[in-house]
Protein backbone atom coordinates (compact mmCIF):
# COMPACT_ATOMS: atom_id res chain seq x y z
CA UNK A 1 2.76 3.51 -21.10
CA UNK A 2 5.86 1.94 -22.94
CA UNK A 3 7.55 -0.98 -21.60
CA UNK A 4 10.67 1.08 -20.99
CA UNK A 5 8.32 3.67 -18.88
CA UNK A 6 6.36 1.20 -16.96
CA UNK A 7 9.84 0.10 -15.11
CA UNK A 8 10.89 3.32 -14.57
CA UNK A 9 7.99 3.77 -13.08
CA UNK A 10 7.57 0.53 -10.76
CA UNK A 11 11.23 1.74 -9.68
CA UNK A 12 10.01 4.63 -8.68
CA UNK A 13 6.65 2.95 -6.80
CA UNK A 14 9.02 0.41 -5.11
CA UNK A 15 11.33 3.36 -3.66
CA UNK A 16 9.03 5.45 -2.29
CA UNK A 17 7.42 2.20 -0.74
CA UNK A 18 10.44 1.80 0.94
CA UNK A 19 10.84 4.93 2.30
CA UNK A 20 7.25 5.37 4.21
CA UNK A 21 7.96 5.43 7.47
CA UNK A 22 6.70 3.17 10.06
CA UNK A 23 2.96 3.40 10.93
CA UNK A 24 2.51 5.77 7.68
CA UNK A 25 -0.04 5.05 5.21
CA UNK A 26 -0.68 6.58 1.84
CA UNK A 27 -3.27 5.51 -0.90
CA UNK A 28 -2.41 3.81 -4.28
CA UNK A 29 -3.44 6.99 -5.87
CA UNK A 30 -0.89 9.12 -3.67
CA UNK A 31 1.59 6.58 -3.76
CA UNK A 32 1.21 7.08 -8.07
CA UNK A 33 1.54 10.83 -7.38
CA UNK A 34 4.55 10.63 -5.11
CA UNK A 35 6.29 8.03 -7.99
CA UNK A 36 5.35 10.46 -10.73
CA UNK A 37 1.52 9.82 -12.58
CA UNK A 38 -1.14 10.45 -10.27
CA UNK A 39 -3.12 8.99 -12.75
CA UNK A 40 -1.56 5.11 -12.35
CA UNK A 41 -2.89 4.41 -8.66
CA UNK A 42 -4.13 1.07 -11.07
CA UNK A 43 -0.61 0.20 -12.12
CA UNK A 44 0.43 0.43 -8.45
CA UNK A 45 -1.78 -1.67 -6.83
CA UNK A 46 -0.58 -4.74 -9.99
CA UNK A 47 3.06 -3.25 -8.83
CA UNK A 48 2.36 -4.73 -5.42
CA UNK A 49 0.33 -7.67 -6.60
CA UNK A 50 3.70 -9.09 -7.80
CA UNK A 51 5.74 -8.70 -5.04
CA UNK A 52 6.87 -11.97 -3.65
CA UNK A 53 5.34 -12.92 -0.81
CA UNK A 54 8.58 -12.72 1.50
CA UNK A 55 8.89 -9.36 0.54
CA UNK A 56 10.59 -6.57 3.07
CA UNK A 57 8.61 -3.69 1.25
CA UNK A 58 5.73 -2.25 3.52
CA UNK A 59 3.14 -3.21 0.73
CA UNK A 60 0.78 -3.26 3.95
CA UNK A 61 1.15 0.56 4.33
CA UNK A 62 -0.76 1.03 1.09
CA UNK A 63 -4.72 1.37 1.49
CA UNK A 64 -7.38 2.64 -0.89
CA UNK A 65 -8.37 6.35 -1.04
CA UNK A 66 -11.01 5.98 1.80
CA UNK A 67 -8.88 4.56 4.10
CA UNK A 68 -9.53 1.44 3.38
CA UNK A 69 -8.01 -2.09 3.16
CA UNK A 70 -8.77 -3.05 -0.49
CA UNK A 71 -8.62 -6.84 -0.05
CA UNK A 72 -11.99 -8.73 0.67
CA UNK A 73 -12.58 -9.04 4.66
CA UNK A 74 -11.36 -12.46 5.88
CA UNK A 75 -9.29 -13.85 2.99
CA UNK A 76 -5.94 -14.18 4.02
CA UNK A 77 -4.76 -11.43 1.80
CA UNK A 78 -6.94 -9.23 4.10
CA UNK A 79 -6.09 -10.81 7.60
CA UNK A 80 -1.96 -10.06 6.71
CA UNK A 81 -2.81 -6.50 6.36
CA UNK A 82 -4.91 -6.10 8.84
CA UNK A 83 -2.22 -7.47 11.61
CA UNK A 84 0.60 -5.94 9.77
CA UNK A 85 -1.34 -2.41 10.36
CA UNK A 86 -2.43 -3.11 13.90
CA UNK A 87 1.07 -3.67 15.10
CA UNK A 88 1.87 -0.60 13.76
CA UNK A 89 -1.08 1.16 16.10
CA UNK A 90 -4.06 1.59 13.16
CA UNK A 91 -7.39 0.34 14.54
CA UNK A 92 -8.77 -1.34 11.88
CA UNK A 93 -12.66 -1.98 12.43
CA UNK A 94 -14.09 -4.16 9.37
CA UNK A 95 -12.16 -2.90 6.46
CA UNK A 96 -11.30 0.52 7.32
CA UNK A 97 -8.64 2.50 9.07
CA UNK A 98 -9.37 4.32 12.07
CA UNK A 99 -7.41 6.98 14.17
CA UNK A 100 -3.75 5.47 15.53
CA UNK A 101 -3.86 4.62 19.08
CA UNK A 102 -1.57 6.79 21.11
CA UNK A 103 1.29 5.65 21.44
């Protein structure tokens, strides 16, 4: 993918991000569909890598394909997630995503 693509492309990424509604989550690979190229669920998760940390985007929303939170269980990476997505209503029980308590 061309330099010139690639940012059309993270432009894309960033704006759907910032449209997923509160306690919605979609997978990298969906989120690469939704932007454009299924085929760059890779190039989204390095899209959200380099967000800055104080970042407004719901990053948090994103999980692997299996419902799961991609980041190894009890680094700090993993532990912001995990609260983000619990205040939201997800039960998260190791590293995956269960059923939404009712609300």
């Amino acid at each position: 993918m061309a330099n010139q693509e690639t940012e059309a492309f993270k432009t894309r990424v960033l704006f759907v991000l910032a449209h997923l509604e509160e306690g919605e989550i979609t997978s990298y690979g969906e989120l690469a569909r939704q932007a454009g190229n299924a085929r760059y669920a890779r190039l989204v998760g390095q899209i959200l890598k380099k967000l800055p940390s104080d970042t407004h985007l719901p990053w948090y929303r994103v999980v692997n394909s299996q419902h799961r939170i991609s980041f190894i269980e009890g680094t700090d990476a993993y532990e912001r997630q995990k609260v983000k997505l619990e205040q939201e209503g997800w039960i998260v029980v190791g590293q995956k995503l269960m059923q939404k308590e009712a609300h």
